[in-house]
C-alpha atoms as a PDB file:
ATOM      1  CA  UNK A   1      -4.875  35.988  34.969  1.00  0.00           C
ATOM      2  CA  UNK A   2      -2.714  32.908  33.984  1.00  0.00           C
ATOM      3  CA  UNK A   3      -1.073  30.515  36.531  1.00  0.00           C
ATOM      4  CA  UNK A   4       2.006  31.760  35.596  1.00  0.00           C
ATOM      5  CA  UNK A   5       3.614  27.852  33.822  1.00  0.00           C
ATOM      6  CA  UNK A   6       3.763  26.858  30.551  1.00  0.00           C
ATOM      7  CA  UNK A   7       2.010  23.151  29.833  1.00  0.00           C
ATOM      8  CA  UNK A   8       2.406  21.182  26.683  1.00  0.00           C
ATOM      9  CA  UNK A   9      -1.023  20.095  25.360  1.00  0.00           C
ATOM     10  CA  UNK A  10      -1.487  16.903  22.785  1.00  0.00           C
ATOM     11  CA  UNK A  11      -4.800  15.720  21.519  1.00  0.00           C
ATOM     12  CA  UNK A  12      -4.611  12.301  20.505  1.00  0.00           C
ATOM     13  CA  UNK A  13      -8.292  11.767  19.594  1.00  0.00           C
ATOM     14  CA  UNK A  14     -11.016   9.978  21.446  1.00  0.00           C
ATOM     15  CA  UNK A  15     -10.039   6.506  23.846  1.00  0.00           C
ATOM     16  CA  UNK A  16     -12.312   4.044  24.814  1.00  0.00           C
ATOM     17  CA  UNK A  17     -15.203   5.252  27.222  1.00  0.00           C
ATOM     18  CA  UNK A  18     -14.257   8.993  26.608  1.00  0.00           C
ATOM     19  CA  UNK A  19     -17.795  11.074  26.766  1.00  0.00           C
ATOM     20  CA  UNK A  20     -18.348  12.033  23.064  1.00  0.00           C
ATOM     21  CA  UNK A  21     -20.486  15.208  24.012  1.00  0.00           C
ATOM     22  CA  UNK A  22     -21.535  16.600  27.827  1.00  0.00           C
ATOM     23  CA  UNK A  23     -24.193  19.953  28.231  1.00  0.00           C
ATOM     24  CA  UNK A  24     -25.696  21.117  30.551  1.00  0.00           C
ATOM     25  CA  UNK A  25     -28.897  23.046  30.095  1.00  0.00           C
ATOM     26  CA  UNK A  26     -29.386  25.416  33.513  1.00  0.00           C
ATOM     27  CA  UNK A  27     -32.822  25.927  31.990  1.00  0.00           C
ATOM     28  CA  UNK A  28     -34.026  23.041  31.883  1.00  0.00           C
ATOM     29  CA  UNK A  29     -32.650  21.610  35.394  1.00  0.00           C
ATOM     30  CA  UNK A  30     -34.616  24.643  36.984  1.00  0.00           C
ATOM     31  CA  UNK A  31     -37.855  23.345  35.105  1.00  0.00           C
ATOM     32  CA  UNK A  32     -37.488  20.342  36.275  1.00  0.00           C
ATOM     33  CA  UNK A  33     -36.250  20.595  39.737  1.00  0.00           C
ATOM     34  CA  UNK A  34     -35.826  23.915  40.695  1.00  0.00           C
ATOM     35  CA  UNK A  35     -31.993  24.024  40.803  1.00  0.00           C
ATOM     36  CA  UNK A  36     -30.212  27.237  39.973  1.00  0.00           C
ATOM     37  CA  UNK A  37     -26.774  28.282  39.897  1.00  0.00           C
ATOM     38  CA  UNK A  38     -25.571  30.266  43.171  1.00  0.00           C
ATOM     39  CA  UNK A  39     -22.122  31.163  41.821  1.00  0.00           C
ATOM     40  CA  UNK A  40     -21.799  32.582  37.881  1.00  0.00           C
ATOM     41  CA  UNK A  41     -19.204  30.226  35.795  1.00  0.00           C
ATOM     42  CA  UNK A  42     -16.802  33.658  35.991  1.00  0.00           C
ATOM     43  CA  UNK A  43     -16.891  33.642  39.473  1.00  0.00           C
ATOM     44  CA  UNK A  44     -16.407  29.514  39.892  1.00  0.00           C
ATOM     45  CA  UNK A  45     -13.289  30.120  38.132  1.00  0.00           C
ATOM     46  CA  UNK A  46     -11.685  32.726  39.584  1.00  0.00           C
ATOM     47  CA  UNK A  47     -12.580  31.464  42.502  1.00  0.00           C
ATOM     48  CA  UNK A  48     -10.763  27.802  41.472  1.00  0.00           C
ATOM     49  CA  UNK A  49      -7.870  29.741  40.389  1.00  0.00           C
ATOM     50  CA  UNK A  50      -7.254  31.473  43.799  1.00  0.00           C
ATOM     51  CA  UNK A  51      -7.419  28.046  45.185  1.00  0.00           C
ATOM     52  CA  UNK A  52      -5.174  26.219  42.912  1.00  0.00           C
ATOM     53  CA  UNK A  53      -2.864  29.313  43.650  1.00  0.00           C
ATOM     54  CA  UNK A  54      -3.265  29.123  47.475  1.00  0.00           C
ATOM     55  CA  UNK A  55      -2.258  25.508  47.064  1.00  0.00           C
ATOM     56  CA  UNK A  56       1.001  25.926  45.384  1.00  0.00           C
ATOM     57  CA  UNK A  57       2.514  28.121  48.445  1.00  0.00           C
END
């Protein structure tokens, strides 16, 4: 289930104009407009992850 490389990660803190906090509510973007999700967040991803992998052949 990985992609198969190994990537160094460093957190350095916040820099200017970085979002301090981003949610989304599904719940409440239904109430107010009707929208719902077609695709579950587990599928999105897997789905990405094929891609990504499709893309490095």
């Amino acid at each position: 289930m990985y992609l198969k490389k190994n990537v160094t990660i460093t957190v350095e803190g916040p820099r200017a104009g970085d979002v301090k906090r981003s949610v989304l509510a599904s719940d409440r973007a239904k109430e107010l407009t009707g929208w719902t999700n077609k695709v579950s967040l587990k599928e999105g991803l897997i789905a990405l992850k094929q891609s990504l992998l499709q893309q490095q052949v």
